[in-house]
Protein backbone atom coordinates (compact mmCIF):
# COMPACT_ATOMS: atom_id res chain seq x y z
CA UNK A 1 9.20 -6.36 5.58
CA UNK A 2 6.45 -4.76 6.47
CA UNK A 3 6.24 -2.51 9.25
CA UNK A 4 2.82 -3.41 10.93
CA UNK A 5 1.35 -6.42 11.63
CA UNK A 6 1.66 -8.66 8.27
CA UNK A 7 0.06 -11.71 9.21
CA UNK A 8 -3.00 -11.65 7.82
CA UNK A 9 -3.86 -14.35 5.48
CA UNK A 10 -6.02 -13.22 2.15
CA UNK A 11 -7.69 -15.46 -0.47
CA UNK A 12 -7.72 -15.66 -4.14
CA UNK A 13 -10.19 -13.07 -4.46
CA UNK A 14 -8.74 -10.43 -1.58
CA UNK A 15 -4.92 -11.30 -3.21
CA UNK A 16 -6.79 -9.57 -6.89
CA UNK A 17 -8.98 -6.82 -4.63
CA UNK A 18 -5.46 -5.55 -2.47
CA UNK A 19 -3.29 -5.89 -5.82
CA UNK A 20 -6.22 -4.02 -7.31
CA UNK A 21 -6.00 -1.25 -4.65
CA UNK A 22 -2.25 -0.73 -4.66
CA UNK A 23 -2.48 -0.39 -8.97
CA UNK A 24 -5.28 2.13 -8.06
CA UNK A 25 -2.73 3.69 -5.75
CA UNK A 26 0.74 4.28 -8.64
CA UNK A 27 -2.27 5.15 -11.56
CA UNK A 28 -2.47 8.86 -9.17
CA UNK A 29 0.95 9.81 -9.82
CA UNK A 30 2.42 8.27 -12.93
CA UNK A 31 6.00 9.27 -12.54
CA UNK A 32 7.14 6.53 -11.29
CA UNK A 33 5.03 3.86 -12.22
CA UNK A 34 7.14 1.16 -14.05
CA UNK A 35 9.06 0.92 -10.65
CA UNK A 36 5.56 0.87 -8.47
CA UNK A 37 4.35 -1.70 -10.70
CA UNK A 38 7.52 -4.06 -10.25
CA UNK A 39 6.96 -3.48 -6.70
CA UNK A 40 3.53 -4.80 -6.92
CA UNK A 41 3.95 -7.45 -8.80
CA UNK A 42 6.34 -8.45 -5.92
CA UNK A 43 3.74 -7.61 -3.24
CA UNK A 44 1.22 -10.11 -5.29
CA UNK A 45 3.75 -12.75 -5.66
CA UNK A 46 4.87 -13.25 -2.37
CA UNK A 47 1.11 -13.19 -1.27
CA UNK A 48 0.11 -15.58 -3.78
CA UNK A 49 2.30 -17.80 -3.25
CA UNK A 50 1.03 -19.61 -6.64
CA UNK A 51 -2.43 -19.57 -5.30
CA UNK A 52 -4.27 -16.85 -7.56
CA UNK A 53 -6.89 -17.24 -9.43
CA UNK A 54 -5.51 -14.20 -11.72
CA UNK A 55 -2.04 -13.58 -12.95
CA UNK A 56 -0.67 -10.37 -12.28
CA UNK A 57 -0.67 -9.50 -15.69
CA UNK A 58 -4.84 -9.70 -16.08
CA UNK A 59 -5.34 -7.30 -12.97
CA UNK A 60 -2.67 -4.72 -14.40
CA UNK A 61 -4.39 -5.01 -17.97
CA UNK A 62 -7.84 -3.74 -15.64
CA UNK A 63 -5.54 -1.17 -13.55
CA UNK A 64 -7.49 1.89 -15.07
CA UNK A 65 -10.96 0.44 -14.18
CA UNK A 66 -12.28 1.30 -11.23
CA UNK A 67 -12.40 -1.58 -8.32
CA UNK A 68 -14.76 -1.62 -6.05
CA UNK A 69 -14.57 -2.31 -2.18
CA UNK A 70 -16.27 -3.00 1.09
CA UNK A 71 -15.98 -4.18 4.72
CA UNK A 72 -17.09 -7.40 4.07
CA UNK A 73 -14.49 -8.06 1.34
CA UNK A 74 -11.79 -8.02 4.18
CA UNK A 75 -13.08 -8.41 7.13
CA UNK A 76 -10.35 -9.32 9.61
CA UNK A 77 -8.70 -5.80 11.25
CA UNK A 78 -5.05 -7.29 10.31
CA UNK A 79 -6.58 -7.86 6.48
CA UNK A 80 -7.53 -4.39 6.55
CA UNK A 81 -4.62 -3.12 7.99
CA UNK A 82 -2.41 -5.11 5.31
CA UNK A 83 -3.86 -3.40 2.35
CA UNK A 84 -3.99 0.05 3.30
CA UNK A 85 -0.61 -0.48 4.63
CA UNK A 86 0.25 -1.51 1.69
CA UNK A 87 -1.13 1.64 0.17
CA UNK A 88 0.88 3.47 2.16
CA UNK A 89 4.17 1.99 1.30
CA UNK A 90 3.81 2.03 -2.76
CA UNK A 91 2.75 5.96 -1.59
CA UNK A 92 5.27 6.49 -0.50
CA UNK A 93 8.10 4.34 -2.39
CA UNK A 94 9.18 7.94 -4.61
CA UNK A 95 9.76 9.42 -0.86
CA UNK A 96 6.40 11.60 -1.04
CA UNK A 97 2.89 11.27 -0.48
CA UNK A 98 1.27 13.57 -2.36
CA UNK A 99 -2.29 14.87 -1.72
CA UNK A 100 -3.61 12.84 -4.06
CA UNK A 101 -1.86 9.68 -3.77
CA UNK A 102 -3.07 10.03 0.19
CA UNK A 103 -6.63 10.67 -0.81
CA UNK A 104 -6.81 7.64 -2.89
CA UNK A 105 -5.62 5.51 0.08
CA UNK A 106 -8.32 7.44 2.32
CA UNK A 107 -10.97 6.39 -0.45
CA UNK A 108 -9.39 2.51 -0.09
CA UNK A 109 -9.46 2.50 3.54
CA UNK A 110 -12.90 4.35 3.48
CA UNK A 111 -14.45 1.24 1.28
CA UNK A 112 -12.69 -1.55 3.71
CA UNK A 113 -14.36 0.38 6.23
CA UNK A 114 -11.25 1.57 8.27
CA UNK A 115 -11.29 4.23 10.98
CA UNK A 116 -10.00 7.36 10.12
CA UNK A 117 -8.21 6.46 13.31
CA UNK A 118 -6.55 3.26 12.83
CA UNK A 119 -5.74 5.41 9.48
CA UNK A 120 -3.97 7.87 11.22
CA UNK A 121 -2.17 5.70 13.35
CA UNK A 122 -0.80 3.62 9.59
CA UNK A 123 0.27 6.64 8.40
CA UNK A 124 2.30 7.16 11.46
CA UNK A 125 3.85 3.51 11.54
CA UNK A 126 4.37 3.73 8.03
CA UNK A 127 6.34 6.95 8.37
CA UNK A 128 8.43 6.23 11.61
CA UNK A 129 9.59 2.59 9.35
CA UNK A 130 10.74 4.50 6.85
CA UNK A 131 12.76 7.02 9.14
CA UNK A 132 14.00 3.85 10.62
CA UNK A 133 15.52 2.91 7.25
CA UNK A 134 17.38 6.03 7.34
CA UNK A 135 18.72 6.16 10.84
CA UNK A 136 21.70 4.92 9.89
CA UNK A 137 22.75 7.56 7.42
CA UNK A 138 26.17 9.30 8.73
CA UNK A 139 24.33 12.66 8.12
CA UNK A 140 21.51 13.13 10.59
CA UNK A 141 20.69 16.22 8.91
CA UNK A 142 19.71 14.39 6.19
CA UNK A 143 17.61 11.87 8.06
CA UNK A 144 15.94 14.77 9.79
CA UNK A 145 14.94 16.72 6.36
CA UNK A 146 13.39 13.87 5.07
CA UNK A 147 11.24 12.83 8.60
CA UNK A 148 10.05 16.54 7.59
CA UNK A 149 9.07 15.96 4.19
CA UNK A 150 7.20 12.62 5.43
């Protein structure tokens, strides 16, 4: 579930553009890309429904090419806020954002023509979900080590 807003409805072509982004996102920081790429390929089939034009298996094969975005490609706020949301959450699905993965997602929201704002304030939802997740580890210690790291 996502933590923000998810019901923003995308098309064939913004399904391939936001599956596009997030494979942008786990090329950064290869480490742990096998299980950012099954996550993905979840993310596109539950969006798809069926519906896209290209399997998930064509986009990953053009992973390492750049892909190119703008404003007009999604523009609906909730659209916008869906795919660098998403961003955030493959970012962060090893438990770090590193400065690299973050400034690919700045580049992403940058192109959809997202606030450095309304960025801000995704980072922050996306971080507080993800504390929520934890909050009901016996060890608040733990939970409170890890808000730190976030």
């Amino acid at each position: 579930m996502m933590p923000f807003d998810s019901s923003a409805r995308l098309n064939a072509m913004q399904q391939a553009l936001a599956t596009r982004a997030m494979l942008a996102i786990a090329h950064v920081d290869p480490a742990n890309i096998e299980e950012e790429v099954a996550l993905i390929r979840a993310f596109f089939e539950d969006v798809t429904q069926g519906e896209a034009k290209a399997s998930f298996d064509e986009l990953l094969a053009d992973a390492r090419k750049p892909v190119s975005l703008s404003a007009e490609m999604f523009p609906d706020p909730v659209q916008k806020d869906l795919v660098v949301g998403s961003c955030l959450m493959l970012g962060y699905a090893d438990g770090t954002l590193t400065q690299a993965e973050r400034a690919a997602v700045e580049s992403v929201a940058q192109q959809i023509g997202m606030s450095g704002e309304r960025l801000s304030q995704l980072v922050e939802i996306v971080q507080d979900h993800l504390l929520a997740q934890l909050s009901g580890l016996p060890d608040a210690q733990s939970v409170v080590k890890v808000g730190q790291e976030l």
